[in-house]
C-alpha atoms as a PDB file:
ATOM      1  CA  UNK A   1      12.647  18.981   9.786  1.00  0.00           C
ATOM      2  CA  UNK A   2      11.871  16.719   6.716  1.00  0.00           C
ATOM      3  CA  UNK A   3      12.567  18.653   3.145  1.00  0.00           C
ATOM      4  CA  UNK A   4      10.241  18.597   0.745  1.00  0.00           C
ATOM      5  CA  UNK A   5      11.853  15.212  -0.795  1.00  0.00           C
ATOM      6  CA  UNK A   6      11.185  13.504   2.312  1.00  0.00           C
ATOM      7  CA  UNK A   7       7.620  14.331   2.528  1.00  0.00           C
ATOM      8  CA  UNK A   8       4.881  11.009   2.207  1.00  0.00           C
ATOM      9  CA  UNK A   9       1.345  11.501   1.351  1.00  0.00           C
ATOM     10  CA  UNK A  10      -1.089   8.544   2.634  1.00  0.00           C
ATOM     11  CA  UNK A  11      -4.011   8.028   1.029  1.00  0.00           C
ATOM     12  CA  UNK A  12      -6.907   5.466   0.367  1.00  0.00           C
ATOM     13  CA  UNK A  13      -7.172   3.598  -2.367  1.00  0.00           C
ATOM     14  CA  UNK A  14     -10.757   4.766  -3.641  1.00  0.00           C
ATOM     15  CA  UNK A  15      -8.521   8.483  -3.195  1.00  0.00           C
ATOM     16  CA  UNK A  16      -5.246   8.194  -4.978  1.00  0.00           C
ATOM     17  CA  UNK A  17      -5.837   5.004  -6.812  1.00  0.00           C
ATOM     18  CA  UNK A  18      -3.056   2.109  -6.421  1.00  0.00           C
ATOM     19  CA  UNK A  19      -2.024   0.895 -10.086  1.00  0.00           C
ATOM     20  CA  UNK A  20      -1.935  -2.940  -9.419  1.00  0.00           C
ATOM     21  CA  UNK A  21       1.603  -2.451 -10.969  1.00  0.00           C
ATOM     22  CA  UNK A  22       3.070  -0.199  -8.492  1.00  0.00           C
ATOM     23  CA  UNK A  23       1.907  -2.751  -5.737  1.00  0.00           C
ATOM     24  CA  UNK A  24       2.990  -5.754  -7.360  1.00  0.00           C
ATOM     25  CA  UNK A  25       6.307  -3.521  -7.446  1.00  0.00           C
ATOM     26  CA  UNK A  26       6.572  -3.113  -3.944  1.00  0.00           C
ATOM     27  CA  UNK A  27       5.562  -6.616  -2.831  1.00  0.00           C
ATOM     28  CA  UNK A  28       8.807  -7.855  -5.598  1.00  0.00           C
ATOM     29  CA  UNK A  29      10.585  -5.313  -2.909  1.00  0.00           C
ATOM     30  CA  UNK A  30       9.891  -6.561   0.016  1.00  0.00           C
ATOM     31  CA  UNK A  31      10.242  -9.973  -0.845  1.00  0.00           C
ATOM     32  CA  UNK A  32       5.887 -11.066  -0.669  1.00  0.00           C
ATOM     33  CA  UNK A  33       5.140 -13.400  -3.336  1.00  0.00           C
ATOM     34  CA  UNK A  34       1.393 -11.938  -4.154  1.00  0.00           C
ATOM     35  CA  UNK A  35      -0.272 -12.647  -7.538  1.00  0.00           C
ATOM     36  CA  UNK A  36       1.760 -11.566 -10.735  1.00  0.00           C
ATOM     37  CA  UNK A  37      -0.995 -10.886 -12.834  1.00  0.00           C
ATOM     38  CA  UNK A  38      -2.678  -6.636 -12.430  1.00  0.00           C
ATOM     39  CA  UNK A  39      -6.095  -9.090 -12.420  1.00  0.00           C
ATOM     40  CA  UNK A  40      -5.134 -10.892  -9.440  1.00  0.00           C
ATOM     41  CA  UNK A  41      -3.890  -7.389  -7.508  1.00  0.00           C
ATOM     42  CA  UNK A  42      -6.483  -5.360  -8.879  1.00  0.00           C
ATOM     43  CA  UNK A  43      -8.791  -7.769  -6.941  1.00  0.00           C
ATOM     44  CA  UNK A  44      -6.985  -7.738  -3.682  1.00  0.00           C
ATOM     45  CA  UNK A  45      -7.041  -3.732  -3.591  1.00  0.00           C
ATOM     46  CA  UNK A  46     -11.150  -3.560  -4.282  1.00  0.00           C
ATOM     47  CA  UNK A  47     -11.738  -6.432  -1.930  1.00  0.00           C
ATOM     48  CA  UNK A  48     -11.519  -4.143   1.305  1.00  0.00           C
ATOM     49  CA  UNK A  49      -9.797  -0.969   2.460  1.00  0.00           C
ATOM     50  CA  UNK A  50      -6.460  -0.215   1.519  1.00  0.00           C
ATOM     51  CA  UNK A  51      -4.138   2.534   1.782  1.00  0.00           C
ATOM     52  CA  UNK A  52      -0.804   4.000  -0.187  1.00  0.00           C
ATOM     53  CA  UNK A  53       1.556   5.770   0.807  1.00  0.00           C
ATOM     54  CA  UNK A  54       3.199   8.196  -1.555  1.00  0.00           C
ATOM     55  CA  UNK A  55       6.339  10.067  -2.268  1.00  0.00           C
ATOM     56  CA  UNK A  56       5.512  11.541  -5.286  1.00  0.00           C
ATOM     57  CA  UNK A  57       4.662   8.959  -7.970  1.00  0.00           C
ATOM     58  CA  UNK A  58       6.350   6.318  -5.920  1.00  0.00           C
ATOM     59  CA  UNK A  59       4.151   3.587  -3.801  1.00  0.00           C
ATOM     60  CA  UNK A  60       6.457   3.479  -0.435  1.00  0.00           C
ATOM     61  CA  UNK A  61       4.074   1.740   1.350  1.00  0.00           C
ATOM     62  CA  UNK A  62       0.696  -0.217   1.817  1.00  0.00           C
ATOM     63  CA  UNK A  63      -1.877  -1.231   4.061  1.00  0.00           C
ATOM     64  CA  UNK A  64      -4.658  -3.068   3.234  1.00  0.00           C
ATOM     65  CA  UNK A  65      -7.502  -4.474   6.080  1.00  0.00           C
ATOM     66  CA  UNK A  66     -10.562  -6.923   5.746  1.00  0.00           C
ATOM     67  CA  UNK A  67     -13.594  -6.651   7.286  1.00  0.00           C
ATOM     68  CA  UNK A  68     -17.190  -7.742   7.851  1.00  0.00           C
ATOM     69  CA  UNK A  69     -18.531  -4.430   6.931  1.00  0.00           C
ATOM     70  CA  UNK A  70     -20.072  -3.385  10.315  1.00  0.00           C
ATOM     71  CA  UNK A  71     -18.044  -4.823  13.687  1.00  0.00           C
ATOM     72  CA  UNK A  72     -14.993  -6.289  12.879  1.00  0.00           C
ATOM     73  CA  UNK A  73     -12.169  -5.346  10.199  1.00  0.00           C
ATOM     74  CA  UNK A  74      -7.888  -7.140  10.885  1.00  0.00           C
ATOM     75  CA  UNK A  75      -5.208  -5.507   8.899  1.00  0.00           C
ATOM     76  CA  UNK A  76      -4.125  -7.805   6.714  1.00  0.00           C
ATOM     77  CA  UNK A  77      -1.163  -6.310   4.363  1.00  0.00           C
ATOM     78  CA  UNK A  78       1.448  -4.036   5.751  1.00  0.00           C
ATOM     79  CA  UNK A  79       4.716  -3.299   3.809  1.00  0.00           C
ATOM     80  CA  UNK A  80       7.028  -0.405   3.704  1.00  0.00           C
ATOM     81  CA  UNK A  81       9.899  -0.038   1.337  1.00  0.00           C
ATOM     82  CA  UNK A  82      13.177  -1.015   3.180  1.00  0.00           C
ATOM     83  CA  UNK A  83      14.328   3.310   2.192  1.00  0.00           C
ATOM     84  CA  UNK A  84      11.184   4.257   4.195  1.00  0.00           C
ATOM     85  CA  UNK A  85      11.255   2.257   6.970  1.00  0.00           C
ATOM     86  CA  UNK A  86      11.570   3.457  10.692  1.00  0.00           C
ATOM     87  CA  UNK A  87       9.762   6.716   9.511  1.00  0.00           C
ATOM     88  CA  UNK A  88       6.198   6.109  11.076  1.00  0.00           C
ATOM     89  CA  UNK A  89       4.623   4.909   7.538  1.00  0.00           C
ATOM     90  CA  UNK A  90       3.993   1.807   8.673  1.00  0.00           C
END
């Protein structure tokens, strides 16, 4: 059983709002070379849906998908921090 220190919360991004910061954080992480500036990732994360996951105040993961609005949607972004991995985030 998972403790209490263990435990992720997933949420959208119109739900728990992603500070462009954080992300940017966690692409540095996992090695993505995304835009630098919060302009450029503020952008990306109102462009489509995208999700966070949480433990606590830290961004573990991400998922982000685009889509047509009505048939079609590919996930585009999907990163978990290398600590969180192997855990079902993803």
């Amino acid at each position: 059983m998972n403790s209490s220190a263990e435990v992720v919360e997933i949420r959208a991004h119109r739900d728990r709002n992603i500070p462009p910061g954080a992300l940017r954080k966690l692409f540095d992480h996992v090695g993505w070379d995304r835009p630098a500036e919060d302009e450029g990732v503020a952008a990306v994360l109102e462009a489509g849906p995208a999700v966070g996951a949480w433990r606590g105040e830290d961004l573990v993961g991400f998922a982000r998908a685009l889509s047509d609005g009505c048939f079609a949607a590919y996930v585009e972004d999907v990163m978990v921090h290398r600590e969180w991995r192997g855990r079902g985030i993803g």
